[in-house]
PDB file of N, CA and C in Angstrom:
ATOM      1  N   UNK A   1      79.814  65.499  -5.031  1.00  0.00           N
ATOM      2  CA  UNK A   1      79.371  65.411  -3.655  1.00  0.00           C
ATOM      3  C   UNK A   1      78.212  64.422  -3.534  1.00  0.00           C
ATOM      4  N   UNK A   2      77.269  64.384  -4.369  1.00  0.00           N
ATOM      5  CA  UNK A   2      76.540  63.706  -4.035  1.00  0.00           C
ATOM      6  C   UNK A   2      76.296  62.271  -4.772  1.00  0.00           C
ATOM      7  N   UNK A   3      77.560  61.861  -5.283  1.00  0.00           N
ATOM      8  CA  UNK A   3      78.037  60.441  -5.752  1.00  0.00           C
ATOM      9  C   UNK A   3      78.933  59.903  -4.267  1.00  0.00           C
ATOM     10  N   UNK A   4      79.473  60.313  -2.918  1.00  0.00           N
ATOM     11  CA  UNK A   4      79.774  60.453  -1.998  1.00  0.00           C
ATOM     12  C   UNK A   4      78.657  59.952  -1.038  1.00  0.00           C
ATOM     13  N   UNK A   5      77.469  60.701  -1.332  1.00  0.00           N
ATOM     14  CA  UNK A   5      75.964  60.515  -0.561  1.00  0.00           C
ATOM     15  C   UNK A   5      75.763  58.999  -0.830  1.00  0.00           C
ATOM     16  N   UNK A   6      75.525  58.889  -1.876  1.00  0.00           N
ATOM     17  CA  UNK A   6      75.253  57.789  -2.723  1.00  0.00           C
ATOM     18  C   UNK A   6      75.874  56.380  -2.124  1.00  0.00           C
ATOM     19  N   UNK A   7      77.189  56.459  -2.286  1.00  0.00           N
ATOM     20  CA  UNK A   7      77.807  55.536  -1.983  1.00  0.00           C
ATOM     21  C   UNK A   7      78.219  55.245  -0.477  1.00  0.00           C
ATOM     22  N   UNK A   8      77.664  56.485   0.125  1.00  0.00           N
ATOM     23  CA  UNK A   8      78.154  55.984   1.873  1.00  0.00           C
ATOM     24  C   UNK A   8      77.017  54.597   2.150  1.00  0.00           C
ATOM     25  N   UNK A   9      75.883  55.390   1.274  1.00  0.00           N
ATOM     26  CA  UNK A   9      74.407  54.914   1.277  1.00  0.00           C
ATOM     27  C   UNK A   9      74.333  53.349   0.892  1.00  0.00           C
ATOM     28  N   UNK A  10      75.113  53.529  -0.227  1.00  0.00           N
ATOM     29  CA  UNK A  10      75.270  51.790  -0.627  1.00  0.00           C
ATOM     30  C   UNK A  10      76.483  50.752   0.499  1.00  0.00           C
ATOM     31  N   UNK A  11      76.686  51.850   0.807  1.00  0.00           N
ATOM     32  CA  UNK A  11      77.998  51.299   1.716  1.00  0.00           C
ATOM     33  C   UNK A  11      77.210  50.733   2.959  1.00  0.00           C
ATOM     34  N   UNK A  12      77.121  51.575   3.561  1.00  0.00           N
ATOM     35  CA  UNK A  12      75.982  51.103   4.752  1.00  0.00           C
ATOM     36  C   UNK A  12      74.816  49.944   4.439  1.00  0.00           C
ATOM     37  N   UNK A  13      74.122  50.285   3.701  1.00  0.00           N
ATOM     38  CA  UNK A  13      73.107  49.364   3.410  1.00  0.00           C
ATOM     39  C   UNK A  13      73.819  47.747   3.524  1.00  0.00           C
ATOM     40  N   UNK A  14      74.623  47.633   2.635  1.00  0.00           N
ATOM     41  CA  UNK A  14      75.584  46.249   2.938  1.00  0.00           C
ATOM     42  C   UNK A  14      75.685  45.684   3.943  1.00  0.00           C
ATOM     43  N   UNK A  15      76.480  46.835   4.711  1.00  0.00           N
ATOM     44  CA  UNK A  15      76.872  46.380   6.294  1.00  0.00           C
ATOM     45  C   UNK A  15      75.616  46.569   7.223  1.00  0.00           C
ATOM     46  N   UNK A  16      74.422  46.771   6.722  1.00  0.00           N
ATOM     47  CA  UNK A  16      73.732  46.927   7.274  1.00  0.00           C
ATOM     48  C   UNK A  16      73.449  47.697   8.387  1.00  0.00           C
ATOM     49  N   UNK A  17      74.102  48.891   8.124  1.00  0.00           N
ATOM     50  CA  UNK A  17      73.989  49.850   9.176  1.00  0.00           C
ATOM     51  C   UNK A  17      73.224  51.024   8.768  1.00  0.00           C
ATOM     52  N   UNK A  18      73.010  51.923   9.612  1.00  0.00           N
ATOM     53  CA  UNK A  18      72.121  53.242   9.253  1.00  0.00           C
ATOM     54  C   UNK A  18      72.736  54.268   8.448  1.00  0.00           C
ATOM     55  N   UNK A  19      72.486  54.625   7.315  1.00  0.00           N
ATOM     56  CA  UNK A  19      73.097  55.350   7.021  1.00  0.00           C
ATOM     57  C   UNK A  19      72.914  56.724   7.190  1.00  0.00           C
ATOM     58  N   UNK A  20      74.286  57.462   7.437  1.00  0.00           N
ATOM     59  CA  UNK A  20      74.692  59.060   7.772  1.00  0.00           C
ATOM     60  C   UNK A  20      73.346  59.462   7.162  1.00  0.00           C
ATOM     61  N   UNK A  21      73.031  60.612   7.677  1.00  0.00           N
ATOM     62  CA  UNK A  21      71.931  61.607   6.991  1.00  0.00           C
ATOM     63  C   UNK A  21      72.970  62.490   6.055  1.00  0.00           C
ATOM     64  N   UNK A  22      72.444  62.647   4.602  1.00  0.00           N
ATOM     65  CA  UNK A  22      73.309  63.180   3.795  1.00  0.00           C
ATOM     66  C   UNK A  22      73.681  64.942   3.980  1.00  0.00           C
ATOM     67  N   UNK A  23      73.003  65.618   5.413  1.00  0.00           N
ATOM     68  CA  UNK A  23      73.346  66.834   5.539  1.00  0.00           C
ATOM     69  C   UNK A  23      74.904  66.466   6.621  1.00  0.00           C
ATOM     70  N   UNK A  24      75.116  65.369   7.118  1.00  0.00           N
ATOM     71  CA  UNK A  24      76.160  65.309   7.588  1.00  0.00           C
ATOM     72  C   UNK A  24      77.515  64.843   6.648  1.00  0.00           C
ATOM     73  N   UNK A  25      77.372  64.510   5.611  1.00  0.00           N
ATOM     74  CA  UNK A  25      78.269  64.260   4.768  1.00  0.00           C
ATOM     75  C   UNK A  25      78.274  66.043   4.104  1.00  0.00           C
ATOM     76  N   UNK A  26      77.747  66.800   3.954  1.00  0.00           N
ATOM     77  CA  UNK A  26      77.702  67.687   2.907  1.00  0.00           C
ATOM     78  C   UNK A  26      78.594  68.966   3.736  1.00  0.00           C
ATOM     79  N   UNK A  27      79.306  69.916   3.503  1.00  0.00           N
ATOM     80  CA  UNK A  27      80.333  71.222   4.112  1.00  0.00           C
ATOM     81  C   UNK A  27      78.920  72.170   4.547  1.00  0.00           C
ATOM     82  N   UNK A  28      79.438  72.701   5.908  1.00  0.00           N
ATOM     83  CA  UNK A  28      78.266  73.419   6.728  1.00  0.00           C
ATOM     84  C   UNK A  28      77.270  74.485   5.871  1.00  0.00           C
ATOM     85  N   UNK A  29      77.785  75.183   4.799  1.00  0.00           N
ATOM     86  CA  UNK A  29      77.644  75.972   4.040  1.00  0.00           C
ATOM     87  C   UNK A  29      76.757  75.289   2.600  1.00  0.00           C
ATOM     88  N   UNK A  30      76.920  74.066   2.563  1.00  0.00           N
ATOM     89  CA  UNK A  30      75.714  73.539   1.397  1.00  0.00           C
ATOM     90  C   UNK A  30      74.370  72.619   2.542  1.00  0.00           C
ATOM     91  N   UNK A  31      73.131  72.827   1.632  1.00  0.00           N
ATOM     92  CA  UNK A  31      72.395  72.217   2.091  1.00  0.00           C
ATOM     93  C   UNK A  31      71.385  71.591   0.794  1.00  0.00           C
ATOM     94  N   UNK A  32      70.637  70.461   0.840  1.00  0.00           N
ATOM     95  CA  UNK A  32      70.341  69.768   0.227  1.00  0.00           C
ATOM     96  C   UNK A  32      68.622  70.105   0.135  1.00  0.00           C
ATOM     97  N   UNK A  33      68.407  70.921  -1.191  1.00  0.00           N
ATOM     98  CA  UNK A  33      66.726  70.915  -1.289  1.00  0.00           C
ATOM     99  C   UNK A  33      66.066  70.242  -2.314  1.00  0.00           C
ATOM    100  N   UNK A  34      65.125  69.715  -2.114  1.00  0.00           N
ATOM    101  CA  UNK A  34      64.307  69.096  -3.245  1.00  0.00           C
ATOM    102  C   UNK A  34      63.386  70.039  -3.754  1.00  0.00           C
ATOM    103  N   UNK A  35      63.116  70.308  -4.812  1.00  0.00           N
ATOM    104  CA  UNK A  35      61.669  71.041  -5.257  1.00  0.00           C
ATOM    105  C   UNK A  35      61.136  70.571  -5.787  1.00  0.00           C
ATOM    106  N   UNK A  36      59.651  70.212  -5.686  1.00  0.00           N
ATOM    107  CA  UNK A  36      58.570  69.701  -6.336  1.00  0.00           C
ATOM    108  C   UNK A  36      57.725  70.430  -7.450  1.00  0.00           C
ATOM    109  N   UNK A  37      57.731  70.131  -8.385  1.00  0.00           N
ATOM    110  CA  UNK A  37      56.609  70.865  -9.186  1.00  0.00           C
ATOM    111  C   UNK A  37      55.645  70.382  -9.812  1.00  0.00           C
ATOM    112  N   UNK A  38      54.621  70.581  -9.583  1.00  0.00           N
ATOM    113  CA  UNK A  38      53.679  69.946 -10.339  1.00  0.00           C
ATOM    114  C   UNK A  38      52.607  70.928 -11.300  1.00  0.00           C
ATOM    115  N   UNK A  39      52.214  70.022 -12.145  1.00  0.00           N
ATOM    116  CA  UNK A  39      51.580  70.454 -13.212  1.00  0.00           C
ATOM    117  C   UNK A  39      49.487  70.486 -12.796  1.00  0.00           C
ATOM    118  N   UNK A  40      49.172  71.819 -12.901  1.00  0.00           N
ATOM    119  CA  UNK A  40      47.785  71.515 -12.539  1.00  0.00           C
ATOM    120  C   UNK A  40      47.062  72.202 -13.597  1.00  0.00           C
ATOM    121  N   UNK A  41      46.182  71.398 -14.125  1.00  0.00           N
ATOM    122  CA  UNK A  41      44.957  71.814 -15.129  1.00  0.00           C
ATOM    123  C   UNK A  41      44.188  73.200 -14.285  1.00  0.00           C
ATOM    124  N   UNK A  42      43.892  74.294 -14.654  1.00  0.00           N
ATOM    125  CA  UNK A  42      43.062  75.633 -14.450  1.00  0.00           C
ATOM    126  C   UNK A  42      41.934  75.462 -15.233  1.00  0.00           C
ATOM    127  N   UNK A  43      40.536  75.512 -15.291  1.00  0.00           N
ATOM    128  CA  UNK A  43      40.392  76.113 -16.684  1.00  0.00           C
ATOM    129  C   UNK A  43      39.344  77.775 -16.105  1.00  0.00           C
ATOM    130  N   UNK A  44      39.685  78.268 -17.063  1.00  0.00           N
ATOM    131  CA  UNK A  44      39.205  79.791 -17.035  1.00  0.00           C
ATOM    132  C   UNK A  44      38.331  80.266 -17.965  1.00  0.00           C
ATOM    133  N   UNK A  45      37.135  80.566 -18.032  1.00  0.00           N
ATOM    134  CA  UNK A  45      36.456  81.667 -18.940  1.00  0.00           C
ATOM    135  C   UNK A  45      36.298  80.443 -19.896  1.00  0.00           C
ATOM    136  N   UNK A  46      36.222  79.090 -19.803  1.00  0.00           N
ATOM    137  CA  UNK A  46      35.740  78.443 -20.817  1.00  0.00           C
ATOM    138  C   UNK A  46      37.148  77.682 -21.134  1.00  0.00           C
ATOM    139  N   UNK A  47      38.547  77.838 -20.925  1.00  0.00           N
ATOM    140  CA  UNK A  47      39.421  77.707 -21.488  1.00  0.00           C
ATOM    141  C   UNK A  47      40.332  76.796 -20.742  1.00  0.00           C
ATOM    142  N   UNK A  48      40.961  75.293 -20.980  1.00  0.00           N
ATOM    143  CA  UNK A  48      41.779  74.793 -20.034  1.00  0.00           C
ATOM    144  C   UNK A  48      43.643  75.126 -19.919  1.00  0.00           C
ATOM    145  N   UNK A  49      43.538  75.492 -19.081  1.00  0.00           N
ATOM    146  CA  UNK A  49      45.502  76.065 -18.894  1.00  0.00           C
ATOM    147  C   UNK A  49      46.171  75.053 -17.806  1.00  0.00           C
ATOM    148  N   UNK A  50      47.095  75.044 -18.676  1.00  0.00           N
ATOM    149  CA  UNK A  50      48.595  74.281 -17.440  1.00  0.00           C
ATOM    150  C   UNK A  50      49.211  75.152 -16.641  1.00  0.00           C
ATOM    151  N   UNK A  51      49.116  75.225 -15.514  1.00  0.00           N
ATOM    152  CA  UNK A  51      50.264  75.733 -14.574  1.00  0.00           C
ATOM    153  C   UNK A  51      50.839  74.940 -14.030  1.00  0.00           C
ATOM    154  N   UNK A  52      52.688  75.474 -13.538  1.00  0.00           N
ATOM    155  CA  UNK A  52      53.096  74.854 -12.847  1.00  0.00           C
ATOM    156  C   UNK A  52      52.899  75.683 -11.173  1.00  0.00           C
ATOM    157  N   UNK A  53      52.763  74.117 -10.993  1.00  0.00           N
ATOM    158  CA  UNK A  53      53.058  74.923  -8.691  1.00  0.00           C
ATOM    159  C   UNK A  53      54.010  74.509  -8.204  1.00  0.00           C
ATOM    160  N   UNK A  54      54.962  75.425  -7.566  1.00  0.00           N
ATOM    161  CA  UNK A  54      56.270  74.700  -6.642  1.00  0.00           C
ATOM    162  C   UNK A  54      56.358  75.259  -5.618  1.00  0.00           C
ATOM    163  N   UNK A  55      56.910  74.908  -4.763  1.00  0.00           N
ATOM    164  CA  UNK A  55      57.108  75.203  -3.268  1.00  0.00           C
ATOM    165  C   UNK A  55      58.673  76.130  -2.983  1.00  0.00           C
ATOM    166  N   UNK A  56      58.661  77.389  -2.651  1.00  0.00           N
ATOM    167  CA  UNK A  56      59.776  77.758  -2.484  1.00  0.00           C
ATOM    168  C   UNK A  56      60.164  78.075  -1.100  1.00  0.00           C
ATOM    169  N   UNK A  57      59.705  78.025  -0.242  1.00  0.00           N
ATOM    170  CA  UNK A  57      59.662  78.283   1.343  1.00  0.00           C
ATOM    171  C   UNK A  57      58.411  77.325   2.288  1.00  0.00           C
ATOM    172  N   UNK A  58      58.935  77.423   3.595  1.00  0.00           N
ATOM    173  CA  UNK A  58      58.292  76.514   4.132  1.00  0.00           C
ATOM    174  C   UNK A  58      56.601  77.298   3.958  1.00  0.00           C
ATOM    175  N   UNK A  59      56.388  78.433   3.597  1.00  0.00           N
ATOM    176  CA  UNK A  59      54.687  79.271   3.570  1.00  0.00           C
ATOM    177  C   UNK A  59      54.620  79.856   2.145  1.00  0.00           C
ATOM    178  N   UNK A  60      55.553  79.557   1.449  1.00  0.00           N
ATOM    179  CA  UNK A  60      55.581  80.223   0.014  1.00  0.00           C
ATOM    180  C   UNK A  60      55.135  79.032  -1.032  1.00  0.00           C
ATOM    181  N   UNK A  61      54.813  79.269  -1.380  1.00  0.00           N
ATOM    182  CA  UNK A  61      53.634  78.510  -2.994  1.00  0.00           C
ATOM    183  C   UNK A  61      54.032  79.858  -3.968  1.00  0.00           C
ATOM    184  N   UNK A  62      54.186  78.478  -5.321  1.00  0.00           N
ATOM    185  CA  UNK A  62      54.043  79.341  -6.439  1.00  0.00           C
ATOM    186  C   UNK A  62      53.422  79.204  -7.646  1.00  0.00           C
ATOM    187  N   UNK A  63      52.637  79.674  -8.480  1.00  0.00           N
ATOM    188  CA  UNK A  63      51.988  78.859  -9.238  1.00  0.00           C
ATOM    189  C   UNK A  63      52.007  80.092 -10.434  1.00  0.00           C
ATOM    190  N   UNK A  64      52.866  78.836 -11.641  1.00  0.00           N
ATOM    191  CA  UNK A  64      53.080  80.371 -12.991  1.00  0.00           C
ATOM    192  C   UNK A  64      52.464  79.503 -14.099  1.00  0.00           C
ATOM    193  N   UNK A  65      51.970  80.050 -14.868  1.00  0.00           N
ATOM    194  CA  UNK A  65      51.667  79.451 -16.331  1.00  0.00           C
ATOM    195  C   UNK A  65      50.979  80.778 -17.217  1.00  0.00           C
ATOM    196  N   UNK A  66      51.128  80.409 -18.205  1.00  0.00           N
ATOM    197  CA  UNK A  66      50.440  81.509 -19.404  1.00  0.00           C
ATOM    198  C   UNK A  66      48.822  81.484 -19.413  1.00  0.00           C
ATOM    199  N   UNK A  67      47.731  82.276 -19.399  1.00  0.00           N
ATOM    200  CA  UNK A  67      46.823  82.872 -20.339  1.00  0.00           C
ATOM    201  C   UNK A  67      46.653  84.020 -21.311  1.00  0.00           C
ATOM    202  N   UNK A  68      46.263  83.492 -22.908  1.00  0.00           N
ATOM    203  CA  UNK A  68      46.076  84.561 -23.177  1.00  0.00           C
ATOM    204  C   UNK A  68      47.247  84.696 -24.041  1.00  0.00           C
ATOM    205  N   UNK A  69      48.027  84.066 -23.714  1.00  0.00           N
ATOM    206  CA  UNK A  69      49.891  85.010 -24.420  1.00  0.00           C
ATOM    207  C   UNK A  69      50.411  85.897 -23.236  1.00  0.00           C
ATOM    208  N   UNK A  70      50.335  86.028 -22.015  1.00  0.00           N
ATOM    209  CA  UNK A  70      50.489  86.463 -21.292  1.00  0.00           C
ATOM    210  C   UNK A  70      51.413  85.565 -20.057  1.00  0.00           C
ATOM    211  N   UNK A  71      52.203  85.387 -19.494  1.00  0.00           N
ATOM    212  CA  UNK A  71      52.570  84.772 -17.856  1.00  0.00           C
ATOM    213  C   UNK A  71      52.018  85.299 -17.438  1.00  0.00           C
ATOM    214  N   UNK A  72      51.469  84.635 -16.380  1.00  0.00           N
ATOM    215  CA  UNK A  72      50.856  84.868 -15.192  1.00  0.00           C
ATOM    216  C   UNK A  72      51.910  84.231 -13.762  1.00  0.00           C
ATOM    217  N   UNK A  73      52.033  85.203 -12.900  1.00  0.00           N
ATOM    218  CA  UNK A  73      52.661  84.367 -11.631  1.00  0.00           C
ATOM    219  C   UNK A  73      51.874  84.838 -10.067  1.00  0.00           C
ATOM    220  N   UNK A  74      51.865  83.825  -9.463  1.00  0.00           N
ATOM    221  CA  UNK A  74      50.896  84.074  -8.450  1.00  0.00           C
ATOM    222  C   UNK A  74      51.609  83.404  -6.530  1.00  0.00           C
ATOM    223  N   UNK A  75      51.541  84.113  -5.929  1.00  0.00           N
ATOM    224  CA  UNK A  75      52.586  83.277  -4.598  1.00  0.00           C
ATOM    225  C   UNK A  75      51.567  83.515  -3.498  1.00  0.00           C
ATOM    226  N   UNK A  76      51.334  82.186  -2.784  1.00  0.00           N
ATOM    227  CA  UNK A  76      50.566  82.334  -1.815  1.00  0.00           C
ATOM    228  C   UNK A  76      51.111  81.268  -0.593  1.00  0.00           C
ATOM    229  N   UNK A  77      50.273  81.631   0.000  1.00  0.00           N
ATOM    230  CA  UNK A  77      50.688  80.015   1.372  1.00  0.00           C
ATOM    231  C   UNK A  77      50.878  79.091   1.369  1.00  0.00           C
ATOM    232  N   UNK A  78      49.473  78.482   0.472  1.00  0.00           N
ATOM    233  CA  UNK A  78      49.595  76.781   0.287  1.00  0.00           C
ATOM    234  C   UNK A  78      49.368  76.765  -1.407  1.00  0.00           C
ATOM    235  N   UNK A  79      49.483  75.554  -1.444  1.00  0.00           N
ATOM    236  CA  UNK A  79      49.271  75.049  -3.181  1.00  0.00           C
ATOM    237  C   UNK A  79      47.816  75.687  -3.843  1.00  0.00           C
ATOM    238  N   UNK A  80      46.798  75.101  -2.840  1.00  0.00           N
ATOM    239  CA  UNK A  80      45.756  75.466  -3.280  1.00  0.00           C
ATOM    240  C   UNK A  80      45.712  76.638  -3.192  1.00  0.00           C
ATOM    241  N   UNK A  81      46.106  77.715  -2.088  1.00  0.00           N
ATOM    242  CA  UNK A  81      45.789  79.358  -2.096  1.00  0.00           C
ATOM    243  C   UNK A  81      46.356  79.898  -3.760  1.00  0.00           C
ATOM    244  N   UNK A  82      47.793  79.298  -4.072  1.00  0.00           N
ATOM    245  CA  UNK A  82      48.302  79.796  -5.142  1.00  0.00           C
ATOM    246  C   UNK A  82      47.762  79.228  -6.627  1.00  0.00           C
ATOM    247  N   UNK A  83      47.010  78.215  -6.439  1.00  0.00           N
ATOM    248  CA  UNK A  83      46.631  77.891  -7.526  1.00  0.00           C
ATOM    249  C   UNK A  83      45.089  78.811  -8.109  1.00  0.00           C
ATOM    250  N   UNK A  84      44.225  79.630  -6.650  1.00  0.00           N
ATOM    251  CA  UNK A  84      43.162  80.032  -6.733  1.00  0.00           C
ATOM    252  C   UNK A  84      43.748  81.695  -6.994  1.00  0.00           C
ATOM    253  N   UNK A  85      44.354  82.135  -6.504  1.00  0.00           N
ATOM    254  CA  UNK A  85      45.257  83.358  -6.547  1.00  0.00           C
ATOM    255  C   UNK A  85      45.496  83.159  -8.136  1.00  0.00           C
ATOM    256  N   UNK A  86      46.043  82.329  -8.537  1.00  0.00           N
ATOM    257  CA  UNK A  86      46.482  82.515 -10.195  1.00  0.00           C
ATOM    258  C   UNK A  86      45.319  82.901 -11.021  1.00  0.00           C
ATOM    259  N   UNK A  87      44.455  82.007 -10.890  1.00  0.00           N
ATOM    260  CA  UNK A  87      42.869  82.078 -11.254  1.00  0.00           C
ATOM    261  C   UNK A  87      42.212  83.411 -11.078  1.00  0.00           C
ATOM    262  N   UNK A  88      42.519  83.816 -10.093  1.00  0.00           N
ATOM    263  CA  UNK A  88      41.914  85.348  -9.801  1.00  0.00           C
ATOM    264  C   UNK A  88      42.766  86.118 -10.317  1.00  0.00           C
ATOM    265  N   UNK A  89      44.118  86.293 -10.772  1.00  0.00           N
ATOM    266  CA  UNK A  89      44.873  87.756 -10.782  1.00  0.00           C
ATOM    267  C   UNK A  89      44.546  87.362 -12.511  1.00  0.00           C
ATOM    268  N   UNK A  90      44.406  85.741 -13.145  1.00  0.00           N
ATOM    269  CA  UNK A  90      44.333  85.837 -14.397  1.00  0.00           C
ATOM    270  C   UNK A  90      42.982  86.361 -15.161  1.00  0.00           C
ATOM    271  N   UNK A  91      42.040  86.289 -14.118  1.00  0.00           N
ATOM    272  CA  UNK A  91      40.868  86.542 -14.563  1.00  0.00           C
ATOM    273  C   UNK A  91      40.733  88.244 -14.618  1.00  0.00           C
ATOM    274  N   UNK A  92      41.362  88.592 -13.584  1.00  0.00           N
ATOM    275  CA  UNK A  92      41.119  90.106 -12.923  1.00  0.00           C
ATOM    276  C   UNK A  92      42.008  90.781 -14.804  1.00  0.00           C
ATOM    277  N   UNK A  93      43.166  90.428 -14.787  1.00  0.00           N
ATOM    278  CA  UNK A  93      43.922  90.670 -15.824  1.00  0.00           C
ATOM    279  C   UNK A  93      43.332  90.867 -17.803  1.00  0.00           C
ATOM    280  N   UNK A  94      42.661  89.652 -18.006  1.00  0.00           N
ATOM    281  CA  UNK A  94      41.794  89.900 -18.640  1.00  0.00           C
ATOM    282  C   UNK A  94      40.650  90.755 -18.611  1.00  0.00           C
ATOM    283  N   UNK A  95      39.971  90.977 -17.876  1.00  0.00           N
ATOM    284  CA  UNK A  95      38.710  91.880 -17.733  1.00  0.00           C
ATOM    285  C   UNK A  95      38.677  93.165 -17.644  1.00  0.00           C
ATOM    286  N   UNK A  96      40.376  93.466 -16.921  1.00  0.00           N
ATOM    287  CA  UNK A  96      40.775  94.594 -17.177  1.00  0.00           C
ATOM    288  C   UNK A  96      41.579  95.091 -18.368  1.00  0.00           C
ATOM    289  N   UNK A  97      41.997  94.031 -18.973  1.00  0.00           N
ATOM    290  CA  UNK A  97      42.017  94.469 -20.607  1.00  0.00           C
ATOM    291  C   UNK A  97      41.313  94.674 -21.335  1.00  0.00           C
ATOM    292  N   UNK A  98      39.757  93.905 -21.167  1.00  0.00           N
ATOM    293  CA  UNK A  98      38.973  94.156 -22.306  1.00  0.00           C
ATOM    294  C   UNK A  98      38.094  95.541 -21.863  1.00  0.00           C
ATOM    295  N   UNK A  99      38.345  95.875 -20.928  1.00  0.00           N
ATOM    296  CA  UNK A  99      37.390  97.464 -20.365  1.00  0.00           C
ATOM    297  C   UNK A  99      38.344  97.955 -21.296  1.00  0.00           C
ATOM    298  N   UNK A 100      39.612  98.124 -21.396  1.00  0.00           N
ATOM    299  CA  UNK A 100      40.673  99.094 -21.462  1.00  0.00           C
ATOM    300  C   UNK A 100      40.151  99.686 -23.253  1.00  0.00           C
ATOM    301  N   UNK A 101      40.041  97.762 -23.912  1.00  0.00           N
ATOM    302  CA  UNK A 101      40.028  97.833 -25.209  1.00  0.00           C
ATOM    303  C   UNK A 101      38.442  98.613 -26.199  1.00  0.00           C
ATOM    304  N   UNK A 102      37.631  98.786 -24.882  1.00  0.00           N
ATOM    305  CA  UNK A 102      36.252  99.043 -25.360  1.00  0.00           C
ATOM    306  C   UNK A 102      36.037 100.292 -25.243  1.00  0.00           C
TER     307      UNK A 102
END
C-alpha cells in the first residue's frame, strides 16, 4: 500500500500536479500514523539515564526507560509533563525502597 503512496507521489510530482493526500489512496478502515520517539538524557540522584518519549494520543505522552534495574513508565500530557513525571515516580520508587530496606 504504501509503495502505491509513493508512486502516485512520484507520479504527480512529474506532471506536476498536487499530489492525492495519502489518506485518500488508503481503504476507509486504515489510517496512516507516524510516531516519534525521542531519546532524553534524565539524570537522577547523581546518575545520568536514557529515556525514551513518544506520543501516543493527541494529550498522551510517554516516557519509559530503566533506573536502578528497574522500568520505569510514566504518561502525561505533554513531553515535558512526562519526562518530569518519570523523574518523580523514579525518584519516589527508590526512596521507597530504601525505607523498606532499613
Amino acid at each position: 500500500m504504501l509503495a502505491k503512496i509513493a508512486h502516485a507521489a512520484a507520479v504527480a510530482e512529474l506532471l506536476g500536479l498536487t499530489a492525492p493526500s495519502p489518506s485518500h489512496l488508503l481503504p476507509r478502515h486504515c489510517s496512516l500514523t507516524i510516531a516519534i520517539m525521542r531519546k532524553r538524557t534524565v539524570k537522577l540522584h547523581g546518575r545520568h539515564c536514557e529515556i525514551s518519549v513518544h506520543r501516543e494520543g493527541k494529550h498522551v505522552w510517554i516516557a519509559v526507560g530503566d533506573y536502578l534495574g528497574k522500568e520505569i513508565r510514566a504518561q502525561a500530557e505533554s513531553e515535558g509533563a512526562a519526562v518530569k513525571r518519570w523523574r518523580e515516580t523514579a525518584s519516589t520508587m527508590v526512596t521507597t525502597e530504601r525505607a523498606g530496606h532499613e
